[in-house]
N, C-alpha and C. Protein backbone atom coordinates (compact mmCIF):
# COMPACT_ATOMS: atom_id res chain seq x y z
N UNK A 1 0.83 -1.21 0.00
CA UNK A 1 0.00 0.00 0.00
C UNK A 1 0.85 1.25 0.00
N UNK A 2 1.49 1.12 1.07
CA UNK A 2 2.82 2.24 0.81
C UNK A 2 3.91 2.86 -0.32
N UNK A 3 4.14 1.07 -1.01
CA UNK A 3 4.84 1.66 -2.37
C UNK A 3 3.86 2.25 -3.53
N UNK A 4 2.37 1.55 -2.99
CA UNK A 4 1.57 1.96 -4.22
C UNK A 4 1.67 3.37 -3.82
N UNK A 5 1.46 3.75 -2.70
CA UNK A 5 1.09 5.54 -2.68
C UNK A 5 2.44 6.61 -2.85
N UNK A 6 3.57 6.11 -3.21
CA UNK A 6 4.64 6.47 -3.26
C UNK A 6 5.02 6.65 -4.91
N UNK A 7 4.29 4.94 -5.13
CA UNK A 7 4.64 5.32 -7.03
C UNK A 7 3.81 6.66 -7.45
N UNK A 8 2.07 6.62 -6.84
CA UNK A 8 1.09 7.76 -7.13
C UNK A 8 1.77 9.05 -6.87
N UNK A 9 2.39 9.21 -6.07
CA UNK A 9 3.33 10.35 -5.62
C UNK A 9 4.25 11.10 -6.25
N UNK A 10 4.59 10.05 -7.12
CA UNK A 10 5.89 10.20 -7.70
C UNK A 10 5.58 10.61 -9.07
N UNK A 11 4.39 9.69 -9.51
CA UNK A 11 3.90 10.21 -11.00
C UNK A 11 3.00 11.32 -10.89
N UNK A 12 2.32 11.60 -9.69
CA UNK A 12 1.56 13.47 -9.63
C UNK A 12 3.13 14.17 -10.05
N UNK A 13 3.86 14.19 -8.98
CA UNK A 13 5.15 14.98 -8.92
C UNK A 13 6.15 15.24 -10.81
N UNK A 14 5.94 13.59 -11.53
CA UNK A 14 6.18 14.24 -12.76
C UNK A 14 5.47 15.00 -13.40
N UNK A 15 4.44 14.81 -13.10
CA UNK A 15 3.17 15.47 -14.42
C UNK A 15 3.08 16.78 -14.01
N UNK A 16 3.36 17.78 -12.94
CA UNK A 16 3.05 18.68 -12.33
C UNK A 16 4.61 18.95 -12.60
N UNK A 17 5.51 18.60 -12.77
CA UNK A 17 7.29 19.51 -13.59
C UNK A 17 6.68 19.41 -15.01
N UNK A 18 6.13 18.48 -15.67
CA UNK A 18 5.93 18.36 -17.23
C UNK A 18 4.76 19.73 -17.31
N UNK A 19 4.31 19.90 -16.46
CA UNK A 19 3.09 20.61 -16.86
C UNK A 19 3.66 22.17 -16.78
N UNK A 20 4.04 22.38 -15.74
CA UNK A 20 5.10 23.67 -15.28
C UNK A 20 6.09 23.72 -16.41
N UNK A 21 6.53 23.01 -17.01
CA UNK A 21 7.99 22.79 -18.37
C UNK A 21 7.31 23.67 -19.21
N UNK A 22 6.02 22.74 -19.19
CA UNK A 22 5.07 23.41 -20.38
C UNK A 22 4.82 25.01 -20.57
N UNK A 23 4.24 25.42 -19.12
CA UNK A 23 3.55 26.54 -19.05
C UNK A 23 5.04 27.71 -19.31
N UNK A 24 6.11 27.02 -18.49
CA UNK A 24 7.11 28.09 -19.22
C UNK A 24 7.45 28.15 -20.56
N UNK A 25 7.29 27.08 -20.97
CA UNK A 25 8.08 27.13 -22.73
C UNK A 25 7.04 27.72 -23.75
N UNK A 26 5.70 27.61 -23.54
CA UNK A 26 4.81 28.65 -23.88
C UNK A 26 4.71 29.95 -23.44
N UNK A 27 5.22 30.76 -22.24
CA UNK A 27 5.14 31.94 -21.93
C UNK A 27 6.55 32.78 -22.62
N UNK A 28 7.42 31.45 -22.32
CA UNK A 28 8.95 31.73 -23.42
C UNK A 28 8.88 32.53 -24.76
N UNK A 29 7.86 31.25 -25.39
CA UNK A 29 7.36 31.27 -26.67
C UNK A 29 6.65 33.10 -26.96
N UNK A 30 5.46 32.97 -26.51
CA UNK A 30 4.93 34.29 -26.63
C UNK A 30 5.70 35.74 -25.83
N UNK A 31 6.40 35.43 -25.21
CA UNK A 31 7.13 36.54 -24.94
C UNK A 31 8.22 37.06 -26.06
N UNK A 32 8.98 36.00 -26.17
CA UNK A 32 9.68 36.35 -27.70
C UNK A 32 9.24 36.69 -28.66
N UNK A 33 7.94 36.34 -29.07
CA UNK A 33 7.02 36.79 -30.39
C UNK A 33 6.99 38.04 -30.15
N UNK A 34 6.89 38.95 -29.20
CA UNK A 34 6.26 40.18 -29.27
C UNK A 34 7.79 40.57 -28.91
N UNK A 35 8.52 40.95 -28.31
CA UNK A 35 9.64 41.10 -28.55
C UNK A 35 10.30 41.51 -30.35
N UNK A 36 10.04 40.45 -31.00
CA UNK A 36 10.73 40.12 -32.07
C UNK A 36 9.44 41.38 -33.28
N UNK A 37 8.11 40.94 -32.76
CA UNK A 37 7.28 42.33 -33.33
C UNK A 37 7.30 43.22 -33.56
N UNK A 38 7.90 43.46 -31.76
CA UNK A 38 7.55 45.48 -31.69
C UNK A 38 8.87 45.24 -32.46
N UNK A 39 10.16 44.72 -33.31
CA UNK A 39 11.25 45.25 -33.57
C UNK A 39 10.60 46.12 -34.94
N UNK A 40 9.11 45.11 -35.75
CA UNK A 40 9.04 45.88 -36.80
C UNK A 40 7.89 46.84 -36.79
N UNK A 41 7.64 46.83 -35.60
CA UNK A 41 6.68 47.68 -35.46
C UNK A 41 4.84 47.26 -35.08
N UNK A 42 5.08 45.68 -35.08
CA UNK A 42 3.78 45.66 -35.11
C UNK A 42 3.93 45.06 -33.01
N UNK A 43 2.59 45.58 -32.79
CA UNK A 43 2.62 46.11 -31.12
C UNK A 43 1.23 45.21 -30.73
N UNK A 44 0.95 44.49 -29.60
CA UNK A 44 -0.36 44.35 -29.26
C UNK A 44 -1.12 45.30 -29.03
N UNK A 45 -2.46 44.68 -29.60
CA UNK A 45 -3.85 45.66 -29.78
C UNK A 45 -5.23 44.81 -29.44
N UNK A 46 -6.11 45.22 -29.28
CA UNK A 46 -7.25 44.95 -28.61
C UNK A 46 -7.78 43.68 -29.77
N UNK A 47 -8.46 42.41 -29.61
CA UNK A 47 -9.10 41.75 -30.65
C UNK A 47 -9.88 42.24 -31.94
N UNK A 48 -9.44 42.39 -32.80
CA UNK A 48 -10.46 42.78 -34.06
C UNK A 48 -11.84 41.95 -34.21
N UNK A 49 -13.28 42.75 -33.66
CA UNK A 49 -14.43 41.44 -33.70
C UNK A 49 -14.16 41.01 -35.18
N UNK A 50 -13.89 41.43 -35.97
CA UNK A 50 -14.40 41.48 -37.27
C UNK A 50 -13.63 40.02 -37.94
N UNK A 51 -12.06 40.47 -37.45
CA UNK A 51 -11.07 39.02 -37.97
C UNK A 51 -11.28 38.11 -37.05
N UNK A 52 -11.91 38.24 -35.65
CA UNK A 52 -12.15 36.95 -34.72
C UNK A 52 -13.52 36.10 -35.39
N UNK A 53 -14.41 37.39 -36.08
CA UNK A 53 -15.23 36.44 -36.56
C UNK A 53 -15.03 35.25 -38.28
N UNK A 54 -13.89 36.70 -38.81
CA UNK A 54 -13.33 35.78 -40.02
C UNK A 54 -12.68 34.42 -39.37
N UNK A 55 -12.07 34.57 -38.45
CA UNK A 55 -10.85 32.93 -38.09
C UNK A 55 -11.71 32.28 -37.52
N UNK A 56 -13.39 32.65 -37.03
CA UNK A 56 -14.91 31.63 -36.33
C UNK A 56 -15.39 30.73 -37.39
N UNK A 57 -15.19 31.24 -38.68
CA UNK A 57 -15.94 30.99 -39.85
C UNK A 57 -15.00 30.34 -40.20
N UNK A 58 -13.63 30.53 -40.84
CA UNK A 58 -12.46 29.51 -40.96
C UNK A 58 -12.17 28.34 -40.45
N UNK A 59 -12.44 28.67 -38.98
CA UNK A 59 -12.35 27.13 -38.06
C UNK A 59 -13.54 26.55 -37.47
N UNK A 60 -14.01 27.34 -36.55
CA UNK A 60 -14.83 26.77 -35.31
C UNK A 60 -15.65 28.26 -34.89
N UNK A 61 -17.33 27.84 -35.03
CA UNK A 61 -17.90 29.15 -33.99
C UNK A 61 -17.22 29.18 -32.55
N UNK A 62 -16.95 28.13 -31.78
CA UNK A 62 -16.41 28.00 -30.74
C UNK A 62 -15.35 28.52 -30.43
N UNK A 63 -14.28 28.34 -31.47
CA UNK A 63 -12.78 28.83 -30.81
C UNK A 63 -12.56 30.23 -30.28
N UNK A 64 -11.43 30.27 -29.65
CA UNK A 64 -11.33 31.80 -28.94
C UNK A 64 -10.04 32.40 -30.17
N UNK A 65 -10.51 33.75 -30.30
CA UNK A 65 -9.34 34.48 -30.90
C UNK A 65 -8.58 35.26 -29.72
N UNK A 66 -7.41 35.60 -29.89
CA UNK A 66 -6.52 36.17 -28.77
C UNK A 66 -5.37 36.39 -29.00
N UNK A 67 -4.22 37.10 -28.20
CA UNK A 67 -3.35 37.61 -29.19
C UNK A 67 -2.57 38.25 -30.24
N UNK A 68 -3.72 39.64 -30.71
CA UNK A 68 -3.07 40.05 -31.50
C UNK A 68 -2.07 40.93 -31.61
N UNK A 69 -1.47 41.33 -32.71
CA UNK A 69 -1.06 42.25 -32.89
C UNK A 69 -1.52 43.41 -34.01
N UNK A 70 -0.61 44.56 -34.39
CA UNK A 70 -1.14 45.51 -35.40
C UNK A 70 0.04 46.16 -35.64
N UNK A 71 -0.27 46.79 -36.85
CA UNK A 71 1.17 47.65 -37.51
C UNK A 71 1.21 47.53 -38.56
N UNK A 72 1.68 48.89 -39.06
CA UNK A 72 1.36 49.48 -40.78
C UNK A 72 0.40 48.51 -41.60
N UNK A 73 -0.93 48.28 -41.08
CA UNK A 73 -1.47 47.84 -41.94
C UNK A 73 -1.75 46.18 -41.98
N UNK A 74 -0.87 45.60 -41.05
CA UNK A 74 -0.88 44.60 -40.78
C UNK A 74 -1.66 44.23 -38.99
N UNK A 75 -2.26 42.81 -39.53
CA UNK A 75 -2.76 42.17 -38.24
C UNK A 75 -2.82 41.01 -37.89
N UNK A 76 -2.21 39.91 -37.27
CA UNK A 76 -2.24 39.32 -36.51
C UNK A 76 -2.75 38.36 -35.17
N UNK A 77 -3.66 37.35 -35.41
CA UNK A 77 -4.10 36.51 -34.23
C UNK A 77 -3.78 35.27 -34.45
N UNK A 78 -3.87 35.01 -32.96
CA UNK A 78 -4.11 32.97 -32.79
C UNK A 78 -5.63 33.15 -32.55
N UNK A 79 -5.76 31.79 -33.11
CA UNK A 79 -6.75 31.22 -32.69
C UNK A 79 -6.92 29.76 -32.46
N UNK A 80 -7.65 29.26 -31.52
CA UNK A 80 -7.72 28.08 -30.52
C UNK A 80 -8.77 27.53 -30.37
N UNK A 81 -9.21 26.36 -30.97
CA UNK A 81 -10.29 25.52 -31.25
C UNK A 81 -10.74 23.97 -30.83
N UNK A 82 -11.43 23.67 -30.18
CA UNK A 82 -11.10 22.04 -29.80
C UNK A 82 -12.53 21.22 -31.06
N UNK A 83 -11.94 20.64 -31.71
CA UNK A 83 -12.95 19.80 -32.88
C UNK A 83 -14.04 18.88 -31.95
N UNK A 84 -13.53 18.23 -31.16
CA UNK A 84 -14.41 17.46 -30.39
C UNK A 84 -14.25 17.22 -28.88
N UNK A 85 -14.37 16.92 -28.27
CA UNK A 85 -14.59 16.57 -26.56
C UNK A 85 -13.59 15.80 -26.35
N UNK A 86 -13.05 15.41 -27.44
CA UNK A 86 -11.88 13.99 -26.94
C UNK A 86 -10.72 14.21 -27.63
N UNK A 87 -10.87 15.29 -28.91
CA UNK A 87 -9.39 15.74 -29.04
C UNK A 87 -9.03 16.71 -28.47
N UNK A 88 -7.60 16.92 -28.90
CA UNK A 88 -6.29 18.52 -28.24
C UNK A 88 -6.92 19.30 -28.59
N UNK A 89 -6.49 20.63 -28.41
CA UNK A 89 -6.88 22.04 -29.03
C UNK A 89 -6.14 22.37 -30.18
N UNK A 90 -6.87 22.47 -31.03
CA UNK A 90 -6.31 23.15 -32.70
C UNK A 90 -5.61 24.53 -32.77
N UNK A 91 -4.55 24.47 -32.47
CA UNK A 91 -3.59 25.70 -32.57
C UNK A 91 -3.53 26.51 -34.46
N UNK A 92 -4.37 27.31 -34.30
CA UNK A 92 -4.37 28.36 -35.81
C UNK A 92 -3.99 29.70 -35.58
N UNK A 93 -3.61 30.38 -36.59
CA UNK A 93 -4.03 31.96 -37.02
C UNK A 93 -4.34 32.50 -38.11
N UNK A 94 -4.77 33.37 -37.63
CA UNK A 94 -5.09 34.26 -39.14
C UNK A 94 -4.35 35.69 -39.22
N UNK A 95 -4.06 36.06 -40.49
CA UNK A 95 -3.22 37.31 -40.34
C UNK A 95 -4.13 37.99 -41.74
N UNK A 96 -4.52 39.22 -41.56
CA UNK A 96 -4.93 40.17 -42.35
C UNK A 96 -3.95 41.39 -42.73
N UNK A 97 -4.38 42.28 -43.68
CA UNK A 97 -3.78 43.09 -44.98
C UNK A 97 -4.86 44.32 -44.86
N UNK A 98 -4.15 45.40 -44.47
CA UNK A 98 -5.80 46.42 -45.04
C UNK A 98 -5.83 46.85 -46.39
N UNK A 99 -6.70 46.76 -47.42
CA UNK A 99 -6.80 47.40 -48.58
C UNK A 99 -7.11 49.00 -48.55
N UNK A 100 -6.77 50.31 -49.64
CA UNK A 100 -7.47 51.21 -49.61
C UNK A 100 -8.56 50.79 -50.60
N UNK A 101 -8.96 49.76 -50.92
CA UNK A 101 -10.47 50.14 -51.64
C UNK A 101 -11.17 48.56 -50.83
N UNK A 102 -12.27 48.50 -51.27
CA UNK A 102 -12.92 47.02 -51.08
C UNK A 102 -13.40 46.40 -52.56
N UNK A 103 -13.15 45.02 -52.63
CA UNK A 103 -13.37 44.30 -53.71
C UNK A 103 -14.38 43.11 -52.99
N UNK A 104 -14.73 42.63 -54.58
CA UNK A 104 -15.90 41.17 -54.03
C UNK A 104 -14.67 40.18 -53.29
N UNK A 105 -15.57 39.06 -52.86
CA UNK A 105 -15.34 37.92 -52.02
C UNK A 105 -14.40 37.51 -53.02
N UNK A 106 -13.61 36.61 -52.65
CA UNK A 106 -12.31 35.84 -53.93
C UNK A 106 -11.85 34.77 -52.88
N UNK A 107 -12.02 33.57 -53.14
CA UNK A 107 -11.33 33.04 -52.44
C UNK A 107 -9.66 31.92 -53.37
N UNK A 108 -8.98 31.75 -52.75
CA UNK A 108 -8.15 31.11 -53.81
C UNK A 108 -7.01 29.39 -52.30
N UNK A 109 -7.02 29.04 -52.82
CA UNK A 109 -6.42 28.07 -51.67
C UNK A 109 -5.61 26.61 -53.12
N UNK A 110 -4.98 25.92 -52.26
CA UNK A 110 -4.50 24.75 -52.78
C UNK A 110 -5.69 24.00 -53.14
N UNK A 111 -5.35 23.08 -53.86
CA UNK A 111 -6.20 22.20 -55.09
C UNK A 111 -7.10 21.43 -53.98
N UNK A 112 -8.40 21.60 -53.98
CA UNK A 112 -9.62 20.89 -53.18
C UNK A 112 -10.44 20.07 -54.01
N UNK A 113 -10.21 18.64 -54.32
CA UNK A 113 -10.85 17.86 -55.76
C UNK A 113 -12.27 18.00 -54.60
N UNK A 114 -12.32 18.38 -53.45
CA UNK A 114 -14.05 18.03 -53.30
C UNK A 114 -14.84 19.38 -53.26
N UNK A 115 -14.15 20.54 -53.49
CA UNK A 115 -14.80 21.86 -53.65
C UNK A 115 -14.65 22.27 -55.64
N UNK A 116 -16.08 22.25 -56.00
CA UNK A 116 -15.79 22.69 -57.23
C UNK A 116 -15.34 24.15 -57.42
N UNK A 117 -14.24 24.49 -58.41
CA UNK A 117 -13.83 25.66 -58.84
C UNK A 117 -13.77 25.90 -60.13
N UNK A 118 -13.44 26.97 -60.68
CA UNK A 118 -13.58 27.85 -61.51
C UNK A 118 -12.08 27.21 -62.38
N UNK A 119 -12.17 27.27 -63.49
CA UNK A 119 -11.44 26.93 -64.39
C UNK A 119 -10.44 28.18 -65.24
N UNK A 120 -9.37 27.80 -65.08
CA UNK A 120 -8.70 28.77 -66.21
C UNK A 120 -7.47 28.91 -66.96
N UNK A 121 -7.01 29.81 -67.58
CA UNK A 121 -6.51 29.42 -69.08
C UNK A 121 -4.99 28.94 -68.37
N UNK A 122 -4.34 28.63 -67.45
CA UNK A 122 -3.59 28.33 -67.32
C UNK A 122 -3.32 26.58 -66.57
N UNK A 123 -2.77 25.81 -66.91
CA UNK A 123 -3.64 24.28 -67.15
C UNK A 123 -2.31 23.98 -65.18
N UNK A 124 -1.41 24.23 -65.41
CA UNK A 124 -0.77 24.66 -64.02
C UNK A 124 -1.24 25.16 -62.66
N UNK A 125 -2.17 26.06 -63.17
CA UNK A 125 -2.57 26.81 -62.38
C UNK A 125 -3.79 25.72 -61.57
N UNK A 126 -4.64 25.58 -62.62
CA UNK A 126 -5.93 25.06 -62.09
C UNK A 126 -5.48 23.71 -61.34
N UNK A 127 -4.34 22.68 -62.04
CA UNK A 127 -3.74 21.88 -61.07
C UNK A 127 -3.75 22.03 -59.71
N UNK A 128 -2.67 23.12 -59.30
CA UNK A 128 -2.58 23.58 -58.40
C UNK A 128 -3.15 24.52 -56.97
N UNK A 129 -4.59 24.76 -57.78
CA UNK A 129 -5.07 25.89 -56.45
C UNK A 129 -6.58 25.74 -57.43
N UNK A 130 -7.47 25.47 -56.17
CA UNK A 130 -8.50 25.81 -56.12
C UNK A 130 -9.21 27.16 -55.61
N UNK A 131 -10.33 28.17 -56.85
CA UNK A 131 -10.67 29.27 -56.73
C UNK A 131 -12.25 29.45 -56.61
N UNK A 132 -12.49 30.22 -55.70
CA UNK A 132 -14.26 30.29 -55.50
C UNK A 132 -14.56 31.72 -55.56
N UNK A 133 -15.49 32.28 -56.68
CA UNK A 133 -16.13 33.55 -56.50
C UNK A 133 -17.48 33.23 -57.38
N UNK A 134 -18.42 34.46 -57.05
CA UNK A 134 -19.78 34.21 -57.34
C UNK A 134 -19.15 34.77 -58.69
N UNK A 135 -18.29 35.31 -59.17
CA UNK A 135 -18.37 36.16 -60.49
C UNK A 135 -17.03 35.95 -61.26
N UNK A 136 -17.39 34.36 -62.41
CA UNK A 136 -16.57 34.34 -63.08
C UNK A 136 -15.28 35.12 -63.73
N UNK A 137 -16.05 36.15 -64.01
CA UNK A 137 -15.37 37.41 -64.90
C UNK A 137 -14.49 38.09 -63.89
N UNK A 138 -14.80 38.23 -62.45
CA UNK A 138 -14.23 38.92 -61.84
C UNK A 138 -12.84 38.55 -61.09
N UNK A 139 -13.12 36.98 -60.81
CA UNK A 139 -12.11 36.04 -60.75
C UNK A 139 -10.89 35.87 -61.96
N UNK A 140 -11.54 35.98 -62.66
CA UNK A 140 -10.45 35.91 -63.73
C UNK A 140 -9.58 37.31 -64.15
N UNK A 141 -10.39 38.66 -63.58
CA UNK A 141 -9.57 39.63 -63.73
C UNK A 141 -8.34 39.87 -62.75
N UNK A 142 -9.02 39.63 -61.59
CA UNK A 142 -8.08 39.54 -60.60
C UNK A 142 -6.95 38.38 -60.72
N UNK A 143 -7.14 37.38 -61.15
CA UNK A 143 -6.05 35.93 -61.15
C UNK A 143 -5.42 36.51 -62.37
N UNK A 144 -5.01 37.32 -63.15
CA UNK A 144 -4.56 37.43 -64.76
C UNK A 144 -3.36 36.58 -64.86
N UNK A 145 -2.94 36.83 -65.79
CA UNK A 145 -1.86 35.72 -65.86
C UNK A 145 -0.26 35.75 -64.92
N UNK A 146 -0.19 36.97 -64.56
CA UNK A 146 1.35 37.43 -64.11
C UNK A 146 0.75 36.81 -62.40
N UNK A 147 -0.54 37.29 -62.35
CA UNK A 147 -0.94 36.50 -60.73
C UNK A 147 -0.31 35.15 -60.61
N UNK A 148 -1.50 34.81 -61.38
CA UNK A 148 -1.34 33.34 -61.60
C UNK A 148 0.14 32.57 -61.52
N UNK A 149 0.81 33.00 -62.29
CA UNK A 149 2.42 33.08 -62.39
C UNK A 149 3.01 32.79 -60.66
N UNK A 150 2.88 34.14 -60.62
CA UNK A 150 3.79 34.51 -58.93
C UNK A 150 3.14 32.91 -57.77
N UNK A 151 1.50 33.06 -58.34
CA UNK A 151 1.09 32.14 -57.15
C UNK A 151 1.75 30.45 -57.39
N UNK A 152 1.44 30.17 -58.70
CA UNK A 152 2.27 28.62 -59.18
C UNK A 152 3.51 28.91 -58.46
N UNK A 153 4.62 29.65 -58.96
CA UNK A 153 6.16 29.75 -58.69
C UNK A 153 6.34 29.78 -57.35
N UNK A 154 5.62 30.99 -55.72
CA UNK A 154 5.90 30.36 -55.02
C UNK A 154 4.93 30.36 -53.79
N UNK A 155 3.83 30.00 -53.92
CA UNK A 155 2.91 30.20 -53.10
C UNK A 155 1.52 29.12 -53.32
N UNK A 156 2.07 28.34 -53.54
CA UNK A 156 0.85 26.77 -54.02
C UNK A 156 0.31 26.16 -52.96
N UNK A 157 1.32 26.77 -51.66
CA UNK A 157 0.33 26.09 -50.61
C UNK A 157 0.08 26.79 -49.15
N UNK A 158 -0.42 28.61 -50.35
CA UNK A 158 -1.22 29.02 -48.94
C UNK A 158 -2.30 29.56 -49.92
N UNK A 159 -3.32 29.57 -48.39
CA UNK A 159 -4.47 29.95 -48.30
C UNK A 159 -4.77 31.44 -48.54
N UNK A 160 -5.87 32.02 -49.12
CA UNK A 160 -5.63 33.38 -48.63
C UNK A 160 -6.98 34.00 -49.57
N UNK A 161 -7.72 34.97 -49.51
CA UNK A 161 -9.04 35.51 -49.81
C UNK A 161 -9.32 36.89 -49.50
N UNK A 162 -10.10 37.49 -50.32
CA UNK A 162 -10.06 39.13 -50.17
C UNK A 162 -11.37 38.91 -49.96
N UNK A 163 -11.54 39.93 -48.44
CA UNK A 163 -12.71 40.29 -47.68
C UNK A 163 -13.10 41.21 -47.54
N UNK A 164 -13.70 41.95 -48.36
CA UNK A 164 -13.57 43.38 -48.88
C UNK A 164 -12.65 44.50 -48.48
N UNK A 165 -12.68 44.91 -48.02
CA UNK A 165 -11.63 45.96 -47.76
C UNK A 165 -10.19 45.27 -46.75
N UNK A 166 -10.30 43.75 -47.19
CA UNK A 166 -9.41 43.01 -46.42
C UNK A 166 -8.56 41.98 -46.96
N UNK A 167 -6.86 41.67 -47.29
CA UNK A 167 -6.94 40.47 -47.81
C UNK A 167 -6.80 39.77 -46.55
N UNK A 168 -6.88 37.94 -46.17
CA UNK A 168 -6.54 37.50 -45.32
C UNK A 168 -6.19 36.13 -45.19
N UNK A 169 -5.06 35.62 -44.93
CA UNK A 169 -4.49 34.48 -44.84
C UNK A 169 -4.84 33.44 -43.73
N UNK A 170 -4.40 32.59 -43.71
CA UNK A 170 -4.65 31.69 -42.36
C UNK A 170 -3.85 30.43 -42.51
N UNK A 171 -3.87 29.58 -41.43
CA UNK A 171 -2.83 28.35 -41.21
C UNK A 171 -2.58 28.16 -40.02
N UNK A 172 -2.26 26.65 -39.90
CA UNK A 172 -2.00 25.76 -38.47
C UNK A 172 -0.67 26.36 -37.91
N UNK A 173 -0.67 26.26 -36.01
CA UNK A 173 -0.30 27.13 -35.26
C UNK A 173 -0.10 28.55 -35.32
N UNK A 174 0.20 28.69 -34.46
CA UNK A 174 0.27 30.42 -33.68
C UNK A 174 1.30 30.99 -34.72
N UNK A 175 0.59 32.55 -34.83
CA UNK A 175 1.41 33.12 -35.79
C UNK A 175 2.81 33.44 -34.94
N UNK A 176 3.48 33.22 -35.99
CA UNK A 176 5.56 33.90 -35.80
C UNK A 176 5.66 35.16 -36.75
N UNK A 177 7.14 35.35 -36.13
CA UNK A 177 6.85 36.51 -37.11
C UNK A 177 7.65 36.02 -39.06
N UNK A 178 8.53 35.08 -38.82
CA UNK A 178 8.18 34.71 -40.39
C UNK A 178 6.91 34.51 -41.00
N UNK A 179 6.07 34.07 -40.51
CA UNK A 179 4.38 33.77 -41.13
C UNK A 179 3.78 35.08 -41.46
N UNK A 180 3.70 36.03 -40.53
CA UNK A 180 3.56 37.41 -40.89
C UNK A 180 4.02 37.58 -41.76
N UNK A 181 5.53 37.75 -41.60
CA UNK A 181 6.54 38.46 -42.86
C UNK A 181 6.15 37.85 -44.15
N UNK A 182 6.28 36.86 -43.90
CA UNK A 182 5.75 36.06 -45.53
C UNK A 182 4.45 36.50 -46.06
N UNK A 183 3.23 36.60 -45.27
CA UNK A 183 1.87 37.16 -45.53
C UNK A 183 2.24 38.38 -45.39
N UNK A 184 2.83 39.54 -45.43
CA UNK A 184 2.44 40.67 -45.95
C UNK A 184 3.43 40.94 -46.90
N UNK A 185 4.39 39.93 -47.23
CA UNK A 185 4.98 39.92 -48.76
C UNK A 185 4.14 39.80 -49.88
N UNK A 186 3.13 38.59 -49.36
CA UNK A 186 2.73 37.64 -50.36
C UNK A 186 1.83 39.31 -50.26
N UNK A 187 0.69 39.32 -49.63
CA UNK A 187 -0.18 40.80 -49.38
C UNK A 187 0.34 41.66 -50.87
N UNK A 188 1.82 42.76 -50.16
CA UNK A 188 2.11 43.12 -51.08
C UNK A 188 2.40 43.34 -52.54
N UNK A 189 2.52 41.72 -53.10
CA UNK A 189 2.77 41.18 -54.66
C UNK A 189 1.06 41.44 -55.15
N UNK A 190 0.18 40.26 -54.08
CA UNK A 190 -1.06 40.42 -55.02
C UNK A 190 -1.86 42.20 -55.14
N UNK A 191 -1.66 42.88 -54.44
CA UNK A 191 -2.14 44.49 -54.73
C UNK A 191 -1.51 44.63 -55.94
N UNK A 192 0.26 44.46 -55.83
CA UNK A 192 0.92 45.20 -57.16
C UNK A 192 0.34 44.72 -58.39
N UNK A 193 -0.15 43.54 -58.39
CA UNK A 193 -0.47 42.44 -59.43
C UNK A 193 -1.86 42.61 -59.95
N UNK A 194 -2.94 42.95 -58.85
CA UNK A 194 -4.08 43.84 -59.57
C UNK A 194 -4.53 44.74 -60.21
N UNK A 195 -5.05 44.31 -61.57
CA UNK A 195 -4.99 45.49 -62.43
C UNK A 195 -5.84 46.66 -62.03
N UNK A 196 -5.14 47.45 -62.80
CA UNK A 196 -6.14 48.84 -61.76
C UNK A 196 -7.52 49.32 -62.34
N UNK A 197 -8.00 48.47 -63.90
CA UNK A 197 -9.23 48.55 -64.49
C UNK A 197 -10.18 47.24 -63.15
N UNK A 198 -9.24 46.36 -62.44
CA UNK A 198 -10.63 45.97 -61.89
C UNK A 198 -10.13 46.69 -60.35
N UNK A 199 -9.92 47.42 -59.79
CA UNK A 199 -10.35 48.73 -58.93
C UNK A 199 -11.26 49.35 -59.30
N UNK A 200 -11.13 49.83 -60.51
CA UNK A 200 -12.47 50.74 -60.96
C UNK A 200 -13.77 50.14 -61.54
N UNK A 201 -13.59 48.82 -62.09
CA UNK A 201 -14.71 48.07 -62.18
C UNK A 201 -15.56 47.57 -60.98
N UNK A 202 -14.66 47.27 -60.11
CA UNK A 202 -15.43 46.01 -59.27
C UNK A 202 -15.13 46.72 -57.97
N UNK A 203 -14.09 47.85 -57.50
CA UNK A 203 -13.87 48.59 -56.25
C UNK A 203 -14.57 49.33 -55.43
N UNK A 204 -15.04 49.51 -54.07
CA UNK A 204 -15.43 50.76 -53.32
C UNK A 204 -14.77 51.37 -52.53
N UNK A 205 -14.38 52.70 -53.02
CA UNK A 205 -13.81 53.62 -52.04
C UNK A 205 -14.11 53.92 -50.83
């Protein structure tokens, strides 16, 4: 009875250092993130309802958004989701882009054979990334060919969709700041890459 309550003792006593290991190497974790932020400027800021409800719709009504940040234009969250009662928690984020105008819905992601998409003149392309908008024509102005291009060459396997006056990315675990950096590169190319007849076609100031 004694050794049994000694082994019980002994295995509370690991799980309670494993658990403590934990809670530091995650406070580690997010302390350095923001650290490494404010270097470029982007600073914590209050939750955006607006992108907590974009990353609700992405993942889970349930999950919590938290975490962000902001700066020149850029934004930043985790978000934290449990799928069912018996699995882990789904570590995501989403990072947004502000536009100066707003455009329709566009969505564009890696090749989904169970979501039908939109077809187009580039036989690479359509391989590679599946596209959803209510407006053929409009999809195709925005994807033109030099898009299309940049996205095959180096960007085939992210996600990413313009929410009107928003573009916005997303992906598994907590944003870093390479994930940022990379999403407001990628950000930057697709603006340069939009022609400026569909601003004035399809844009609101």
């Amino acid at each position: 009875m004694i050794t049994t309550l000694i082994v019980l003792g002994l295995i509370a006593v690991g799980l309670l250092l494993l658990y403590a290991r934990s809670v530091r190497r995650r406070r580690t974790f997010f302390d350095r993130r923001l650290r490494e932020a404010a270097k470029l400027g982007w600073y914590p800021a209050a939750t955006d309802p607006w992108l907590a409800a974009v990353a609700a719709r992405l993942y889970s009504p349930q999950g919590t958004a938290e975490r962000m940040v902001a700066g020149f234009g850029i934004r930043a969250l985790d978000f934290t989701y449990t799928a069912s009662s018996t699995s882990t928690a789904a570590k995501c984020h989403v990072i947004a882009y502000d536009l100066p105008y707003a455009l329709p819905p566009l969505t564009v992601g890696p090749k989904n054979p169970l979501v039908p998409g939109q077809e187009f003149e580039s036989a690479r392309f359509n391989q590679q990334f599946t596209v959803e908008s209510a407006d053929p024509r409009y999809a195709s102005a925005v994807l033109n060919p030099r898009m299309m291009a940049m996205l095959v060459d180096d960007y085939n396997h992210v996600s990413w969709r313009i929410e009107g006056r928003t573009l916005v990315t997303w992906g598994v675990g907590y944003w870093t700041k390479p994930m940022v950096f990379e999403a407001k590169y990628l950000f930057e190319r697709i603006v340069e890459l939009i022609p400026p007849f569909v601003i004035e076609d399809y844009g609101a100031r």
